[in-house]
PDB file of N, CA and C in Angstrom:
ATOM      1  N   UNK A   1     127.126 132.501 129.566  1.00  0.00           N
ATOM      2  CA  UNK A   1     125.963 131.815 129.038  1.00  0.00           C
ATOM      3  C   UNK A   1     126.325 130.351 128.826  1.00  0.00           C
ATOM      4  N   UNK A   2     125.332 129.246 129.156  1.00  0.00           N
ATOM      5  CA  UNK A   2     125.838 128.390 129.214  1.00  0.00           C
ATOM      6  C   UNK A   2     125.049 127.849 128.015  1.00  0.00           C
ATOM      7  N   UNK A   3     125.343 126.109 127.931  1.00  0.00           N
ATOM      8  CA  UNK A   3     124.630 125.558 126.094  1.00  0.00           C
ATOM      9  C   UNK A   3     122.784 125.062 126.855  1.00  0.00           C
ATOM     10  N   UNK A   4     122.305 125.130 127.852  1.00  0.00           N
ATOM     11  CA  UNK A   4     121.760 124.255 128.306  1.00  0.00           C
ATOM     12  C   UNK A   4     120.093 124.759 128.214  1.00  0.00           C
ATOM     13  N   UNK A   5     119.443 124.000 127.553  1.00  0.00           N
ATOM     14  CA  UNK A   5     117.900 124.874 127.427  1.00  0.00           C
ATOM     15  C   UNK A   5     117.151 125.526 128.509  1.00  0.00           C
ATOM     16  N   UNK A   6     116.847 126.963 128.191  1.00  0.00           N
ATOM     17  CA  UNK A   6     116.700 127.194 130.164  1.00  0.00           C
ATOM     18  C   UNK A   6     115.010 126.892 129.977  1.00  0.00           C
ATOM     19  N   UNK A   7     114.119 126.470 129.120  1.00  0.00           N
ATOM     20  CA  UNK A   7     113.051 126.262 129.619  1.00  0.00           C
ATOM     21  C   UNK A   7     113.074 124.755 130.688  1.00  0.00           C
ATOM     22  N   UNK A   8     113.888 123.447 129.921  1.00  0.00           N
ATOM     23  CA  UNK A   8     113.575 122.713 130.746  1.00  0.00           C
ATOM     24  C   UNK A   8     115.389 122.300 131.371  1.00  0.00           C
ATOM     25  N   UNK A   9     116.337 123.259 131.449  1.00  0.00           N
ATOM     26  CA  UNK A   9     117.349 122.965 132.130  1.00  0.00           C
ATOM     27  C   UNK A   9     118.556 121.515 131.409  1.00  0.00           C
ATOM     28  N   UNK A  10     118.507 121.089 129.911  1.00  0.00           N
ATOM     29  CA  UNK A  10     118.678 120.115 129.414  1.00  0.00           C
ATOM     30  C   UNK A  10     119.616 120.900 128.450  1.00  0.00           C
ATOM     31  N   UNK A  11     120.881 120.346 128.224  1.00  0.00           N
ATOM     32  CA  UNK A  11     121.664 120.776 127.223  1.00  0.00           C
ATOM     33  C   UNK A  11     121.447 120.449 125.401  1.00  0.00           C
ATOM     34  N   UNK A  12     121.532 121.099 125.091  1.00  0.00           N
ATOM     35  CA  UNK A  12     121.121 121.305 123.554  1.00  0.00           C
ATOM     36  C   UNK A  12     121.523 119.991 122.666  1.00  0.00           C
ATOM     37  N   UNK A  13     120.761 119.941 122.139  1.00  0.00           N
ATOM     38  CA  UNK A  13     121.314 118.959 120.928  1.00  0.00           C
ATOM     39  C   UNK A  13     121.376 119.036 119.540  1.00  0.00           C
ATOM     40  N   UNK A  14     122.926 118.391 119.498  1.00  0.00           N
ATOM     41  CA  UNK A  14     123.052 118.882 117.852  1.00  0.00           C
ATOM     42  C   UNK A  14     122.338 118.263 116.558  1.00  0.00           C
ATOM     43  N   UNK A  15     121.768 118.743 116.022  1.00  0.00           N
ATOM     44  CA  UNK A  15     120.936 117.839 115.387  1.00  0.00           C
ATOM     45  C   UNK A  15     121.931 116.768 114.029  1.00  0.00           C
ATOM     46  N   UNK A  16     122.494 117.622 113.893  1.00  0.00           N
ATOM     47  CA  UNK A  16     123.337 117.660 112.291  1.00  0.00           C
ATOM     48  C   UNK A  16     124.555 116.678 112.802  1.00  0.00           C
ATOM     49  N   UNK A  17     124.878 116.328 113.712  1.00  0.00           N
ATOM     50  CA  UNK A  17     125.763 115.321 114.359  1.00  0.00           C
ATOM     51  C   UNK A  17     124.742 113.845 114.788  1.00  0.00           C
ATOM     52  N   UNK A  18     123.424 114.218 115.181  1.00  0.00           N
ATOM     53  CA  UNK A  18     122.885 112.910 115.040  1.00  0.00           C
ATOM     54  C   UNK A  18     121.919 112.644 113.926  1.00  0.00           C
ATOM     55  N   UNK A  19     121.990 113.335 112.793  1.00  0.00           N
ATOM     56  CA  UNK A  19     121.424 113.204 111.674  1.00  0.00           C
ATOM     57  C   UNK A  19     123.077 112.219 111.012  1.00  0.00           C
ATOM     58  N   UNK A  20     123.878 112.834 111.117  1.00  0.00           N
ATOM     59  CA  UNK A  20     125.265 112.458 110.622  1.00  0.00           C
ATOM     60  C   UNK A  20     125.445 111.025 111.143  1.00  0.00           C
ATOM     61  N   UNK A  21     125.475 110.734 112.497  1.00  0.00           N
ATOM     62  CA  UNK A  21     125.454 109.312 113.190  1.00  0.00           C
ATOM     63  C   UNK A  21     124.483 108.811 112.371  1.00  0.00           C
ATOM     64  N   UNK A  22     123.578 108.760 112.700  1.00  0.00           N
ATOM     65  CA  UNK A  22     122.295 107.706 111.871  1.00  0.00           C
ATOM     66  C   UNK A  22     122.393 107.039 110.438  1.00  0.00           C
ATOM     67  N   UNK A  23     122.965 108.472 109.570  1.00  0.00           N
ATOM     68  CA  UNK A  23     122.944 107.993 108.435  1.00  0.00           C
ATOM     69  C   UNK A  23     123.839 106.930 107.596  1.00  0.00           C
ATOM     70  N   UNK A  24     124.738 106.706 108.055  1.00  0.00           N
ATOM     71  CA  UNK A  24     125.644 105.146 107.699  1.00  0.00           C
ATOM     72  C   UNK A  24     124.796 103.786 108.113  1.00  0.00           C
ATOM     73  N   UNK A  25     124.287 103.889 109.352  1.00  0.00           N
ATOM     74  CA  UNK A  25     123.648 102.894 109.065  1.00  0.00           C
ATOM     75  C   UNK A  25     122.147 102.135 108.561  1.00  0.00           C
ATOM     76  N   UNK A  26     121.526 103.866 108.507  1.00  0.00           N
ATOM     77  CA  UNK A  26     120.023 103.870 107.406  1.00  0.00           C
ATOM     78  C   UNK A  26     121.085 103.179 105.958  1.00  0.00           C
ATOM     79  N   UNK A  27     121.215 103.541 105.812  1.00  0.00           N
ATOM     80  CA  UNK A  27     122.401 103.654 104.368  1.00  0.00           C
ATOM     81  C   UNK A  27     122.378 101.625 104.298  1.00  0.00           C
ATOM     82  N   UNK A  28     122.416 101.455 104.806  1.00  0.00           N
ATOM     83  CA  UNK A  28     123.262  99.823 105.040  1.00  0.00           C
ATOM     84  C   UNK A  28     121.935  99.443 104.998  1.00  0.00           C
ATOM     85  N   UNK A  29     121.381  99.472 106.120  1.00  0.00           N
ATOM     86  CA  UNK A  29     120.171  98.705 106.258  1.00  0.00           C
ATOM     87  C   UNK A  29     119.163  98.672 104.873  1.00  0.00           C
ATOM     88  N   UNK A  30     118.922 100.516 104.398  1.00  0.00           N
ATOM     89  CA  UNK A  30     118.254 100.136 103.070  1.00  0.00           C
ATOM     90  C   UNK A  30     118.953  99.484 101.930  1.00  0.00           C
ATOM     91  N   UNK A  31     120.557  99.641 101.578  1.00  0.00           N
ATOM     92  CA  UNK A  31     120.963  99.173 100.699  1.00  0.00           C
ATOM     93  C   UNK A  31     120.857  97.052 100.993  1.00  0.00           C
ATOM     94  N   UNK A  32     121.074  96.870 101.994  1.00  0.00           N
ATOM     95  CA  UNK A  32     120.565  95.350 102.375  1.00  0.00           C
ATOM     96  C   UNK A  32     119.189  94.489 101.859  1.00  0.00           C
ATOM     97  N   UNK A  33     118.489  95.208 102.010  1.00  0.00           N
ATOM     98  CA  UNK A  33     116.985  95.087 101.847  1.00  0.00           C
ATOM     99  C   UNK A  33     116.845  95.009 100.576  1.00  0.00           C
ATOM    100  N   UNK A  34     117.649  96.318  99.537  1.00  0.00           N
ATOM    101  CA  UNK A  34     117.571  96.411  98.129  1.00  0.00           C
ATOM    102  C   UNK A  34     117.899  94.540  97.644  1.00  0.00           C
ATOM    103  N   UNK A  35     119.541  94.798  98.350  1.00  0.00           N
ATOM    104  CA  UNK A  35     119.771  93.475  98.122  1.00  0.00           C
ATOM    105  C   UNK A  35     119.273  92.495  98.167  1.00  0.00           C
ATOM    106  N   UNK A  36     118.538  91.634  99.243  1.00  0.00           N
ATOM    107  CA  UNK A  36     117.886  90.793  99.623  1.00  0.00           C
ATOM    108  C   UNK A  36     116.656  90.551  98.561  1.00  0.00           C
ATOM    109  N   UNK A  37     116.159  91.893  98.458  1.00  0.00           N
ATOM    110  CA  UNK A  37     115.010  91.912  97.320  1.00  0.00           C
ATOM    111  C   UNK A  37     115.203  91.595  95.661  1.00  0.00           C
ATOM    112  N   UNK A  38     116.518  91.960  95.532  1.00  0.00           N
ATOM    113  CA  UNK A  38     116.862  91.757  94.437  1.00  0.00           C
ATOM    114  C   UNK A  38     117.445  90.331  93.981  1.00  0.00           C
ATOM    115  N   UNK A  39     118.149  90.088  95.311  1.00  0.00           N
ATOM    116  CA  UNK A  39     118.067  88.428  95.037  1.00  0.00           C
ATOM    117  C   UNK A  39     117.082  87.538  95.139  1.00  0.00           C
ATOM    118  N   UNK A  40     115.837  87.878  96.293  1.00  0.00           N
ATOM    119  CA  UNK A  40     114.762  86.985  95.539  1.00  0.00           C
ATOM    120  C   UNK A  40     114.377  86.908  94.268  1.00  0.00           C
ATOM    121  N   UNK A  41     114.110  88.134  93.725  1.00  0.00           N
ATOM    122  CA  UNK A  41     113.587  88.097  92.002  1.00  0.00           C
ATOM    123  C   UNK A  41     114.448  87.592  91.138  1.00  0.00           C
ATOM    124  N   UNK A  42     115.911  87.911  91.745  1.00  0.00           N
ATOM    125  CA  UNK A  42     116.635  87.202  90.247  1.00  0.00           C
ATOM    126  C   UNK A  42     116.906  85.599  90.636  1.00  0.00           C
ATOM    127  N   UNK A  43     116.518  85.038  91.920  1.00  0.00           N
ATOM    128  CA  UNK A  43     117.437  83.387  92.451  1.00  0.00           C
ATOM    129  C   UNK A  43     116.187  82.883  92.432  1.00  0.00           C
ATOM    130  N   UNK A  44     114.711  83.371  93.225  1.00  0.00           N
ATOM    131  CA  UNK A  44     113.683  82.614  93.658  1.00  0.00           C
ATOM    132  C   UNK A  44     112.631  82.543  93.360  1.00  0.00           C
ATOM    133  N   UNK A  45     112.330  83.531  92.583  1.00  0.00           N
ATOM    134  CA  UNK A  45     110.954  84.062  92.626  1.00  0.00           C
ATOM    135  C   UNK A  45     110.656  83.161  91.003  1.00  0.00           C
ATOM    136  N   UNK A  46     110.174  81.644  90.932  1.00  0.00           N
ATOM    137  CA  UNK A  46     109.520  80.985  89.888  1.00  0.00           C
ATOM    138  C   UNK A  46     107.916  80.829  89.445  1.00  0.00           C
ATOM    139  N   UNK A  47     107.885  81.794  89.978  1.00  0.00           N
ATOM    140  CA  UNK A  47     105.960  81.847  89.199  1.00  0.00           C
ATOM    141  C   UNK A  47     104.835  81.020  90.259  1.00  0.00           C
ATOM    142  N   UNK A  48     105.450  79.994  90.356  1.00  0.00           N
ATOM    143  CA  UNK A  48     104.679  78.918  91.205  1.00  0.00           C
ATOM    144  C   UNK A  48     104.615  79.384  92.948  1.00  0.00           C
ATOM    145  N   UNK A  49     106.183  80.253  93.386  1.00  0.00           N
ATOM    146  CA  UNK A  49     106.180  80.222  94.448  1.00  0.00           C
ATOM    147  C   UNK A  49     106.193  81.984  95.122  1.00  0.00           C
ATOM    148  N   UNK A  50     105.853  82.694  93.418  1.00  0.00           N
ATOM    149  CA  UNK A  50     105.539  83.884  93.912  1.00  0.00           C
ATOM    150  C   UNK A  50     104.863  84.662  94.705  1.00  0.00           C
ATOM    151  N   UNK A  51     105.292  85.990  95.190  1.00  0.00           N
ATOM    152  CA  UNK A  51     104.724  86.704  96.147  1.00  0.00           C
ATOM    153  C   UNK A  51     103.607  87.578  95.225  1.00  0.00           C
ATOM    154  N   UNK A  52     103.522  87.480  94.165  1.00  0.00           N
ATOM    155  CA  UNK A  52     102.323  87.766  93.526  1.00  0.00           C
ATOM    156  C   UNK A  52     101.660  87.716  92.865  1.00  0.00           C
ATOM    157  N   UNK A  53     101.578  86.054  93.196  1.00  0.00           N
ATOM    158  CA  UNK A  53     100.489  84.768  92.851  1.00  0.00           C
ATOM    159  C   UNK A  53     101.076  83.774  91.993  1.00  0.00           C
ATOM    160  N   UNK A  54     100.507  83.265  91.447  1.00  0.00           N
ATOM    161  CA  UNK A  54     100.993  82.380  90.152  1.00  0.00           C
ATOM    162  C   UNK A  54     100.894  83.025  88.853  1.00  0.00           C
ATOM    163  N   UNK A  55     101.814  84.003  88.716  1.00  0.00           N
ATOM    164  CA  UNK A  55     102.156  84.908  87.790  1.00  0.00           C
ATOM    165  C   UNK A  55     103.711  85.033  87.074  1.00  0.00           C
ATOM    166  N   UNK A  56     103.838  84.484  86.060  1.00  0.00           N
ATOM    167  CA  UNK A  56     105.290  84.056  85.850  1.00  0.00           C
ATOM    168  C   UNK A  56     105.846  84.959  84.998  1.00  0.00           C
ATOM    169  N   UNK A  57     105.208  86.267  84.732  1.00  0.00           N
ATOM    170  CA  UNK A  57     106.173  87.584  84.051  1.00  0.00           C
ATOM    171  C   UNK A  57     107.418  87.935  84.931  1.00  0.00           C
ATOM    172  N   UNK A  58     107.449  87.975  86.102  1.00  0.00           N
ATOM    173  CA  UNK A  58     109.369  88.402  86.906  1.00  0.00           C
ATOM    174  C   UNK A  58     110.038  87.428  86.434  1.00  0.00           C
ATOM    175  N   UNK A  59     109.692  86.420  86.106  1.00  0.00           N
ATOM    176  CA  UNK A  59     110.928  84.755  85.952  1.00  0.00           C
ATOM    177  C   UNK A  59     110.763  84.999  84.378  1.00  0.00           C
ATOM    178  N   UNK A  60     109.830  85.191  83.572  1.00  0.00           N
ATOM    179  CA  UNK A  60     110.132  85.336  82.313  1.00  0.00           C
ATOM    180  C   UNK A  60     111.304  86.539  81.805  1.00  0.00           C
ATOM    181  N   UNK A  61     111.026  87.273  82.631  1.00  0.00           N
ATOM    182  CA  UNK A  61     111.618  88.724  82.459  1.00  0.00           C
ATOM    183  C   UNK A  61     112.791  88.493  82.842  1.00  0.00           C
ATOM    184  N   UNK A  62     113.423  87.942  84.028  1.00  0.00           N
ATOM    185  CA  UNK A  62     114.338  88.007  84.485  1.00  0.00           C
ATOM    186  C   UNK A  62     115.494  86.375  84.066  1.00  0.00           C
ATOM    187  N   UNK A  63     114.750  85.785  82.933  1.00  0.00           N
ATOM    188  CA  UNK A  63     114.780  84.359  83.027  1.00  0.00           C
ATOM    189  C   UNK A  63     116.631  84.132  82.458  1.00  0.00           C
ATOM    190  N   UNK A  64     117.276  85.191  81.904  1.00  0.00           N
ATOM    191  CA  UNK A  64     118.717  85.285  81.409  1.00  0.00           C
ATOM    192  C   UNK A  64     119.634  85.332  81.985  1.00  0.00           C
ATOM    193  N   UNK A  65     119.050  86.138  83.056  1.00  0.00           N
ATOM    194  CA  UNK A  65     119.884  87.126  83.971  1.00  0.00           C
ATOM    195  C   UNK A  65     120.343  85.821  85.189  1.00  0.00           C
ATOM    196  N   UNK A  66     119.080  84.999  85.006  1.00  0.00           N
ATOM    197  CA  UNK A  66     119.067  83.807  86.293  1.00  0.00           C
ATOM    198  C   UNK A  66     119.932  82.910  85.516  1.00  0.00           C
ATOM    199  N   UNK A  67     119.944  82.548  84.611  1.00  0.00           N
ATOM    200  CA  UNK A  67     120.717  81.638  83.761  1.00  0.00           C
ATOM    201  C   UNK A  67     122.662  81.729  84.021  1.00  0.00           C
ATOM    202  N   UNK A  68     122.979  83.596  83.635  1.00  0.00           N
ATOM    203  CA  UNK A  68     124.039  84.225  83.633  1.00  0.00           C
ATOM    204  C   UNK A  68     124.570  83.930  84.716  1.00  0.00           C
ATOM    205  N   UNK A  69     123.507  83.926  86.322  1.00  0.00           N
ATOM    206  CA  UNK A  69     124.397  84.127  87.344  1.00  0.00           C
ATOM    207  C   UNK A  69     124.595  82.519  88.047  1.00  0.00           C
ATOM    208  N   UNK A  70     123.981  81.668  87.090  1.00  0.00           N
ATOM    209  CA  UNK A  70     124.052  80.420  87.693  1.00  0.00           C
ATOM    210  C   UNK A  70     122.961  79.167  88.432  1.00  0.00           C
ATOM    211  N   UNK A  71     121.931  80.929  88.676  1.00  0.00           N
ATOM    212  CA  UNK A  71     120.433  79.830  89.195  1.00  0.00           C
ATOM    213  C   UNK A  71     119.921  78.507  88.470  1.00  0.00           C
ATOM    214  N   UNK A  72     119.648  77.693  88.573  1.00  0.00           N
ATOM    215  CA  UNK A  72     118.492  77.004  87.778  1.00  0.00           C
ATOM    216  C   UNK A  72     117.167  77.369  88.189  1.00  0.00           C
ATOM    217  N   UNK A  73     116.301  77.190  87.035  1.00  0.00           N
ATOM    218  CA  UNK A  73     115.374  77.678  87.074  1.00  0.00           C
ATOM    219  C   UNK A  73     114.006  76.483  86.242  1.00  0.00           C
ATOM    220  N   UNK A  74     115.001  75.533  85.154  1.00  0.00           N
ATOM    221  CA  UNK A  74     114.272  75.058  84.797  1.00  0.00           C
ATOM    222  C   UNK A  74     115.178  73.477  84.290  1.00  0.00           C
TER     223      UNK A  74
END
């Protein structure tokens, strides 16, 4: 018996080996994004030039944290 699907003649695939491949670099890519996102709100995001509007609660909220790591802000 051989590994090869006899409806269409194509050898099997392992799923759990390309679930396994994939996942290091899903892994990266979302943890990147986290990142990226998280440094806009804590480096950029000043009320004036926000992504959701001229609303300055993230920079108030976050206004210590920007201080701590060095941003200016004001």
């Amino acid at each position: 018996m051989n590994d090869a699907n006899p409806a269409i003649g194509l050898p099997r695939t392992d799923l759990r080996a390309a679930a396994t491949s994939l996942a290091t670099p899903l892994r990266l890519a979302v943890m990147t994004l986290l990142a990226l996102i998280l440094y806009y709100f804590v480096g950029y995001d000043q009320g004036a030039v926000s992504v959701f509007g001229s609303d300055t609660h993230v920079h108030e909220f976050l206004h210590d944290a920007r201080h701590l790591l060095g941003f200016p802000c004001h």
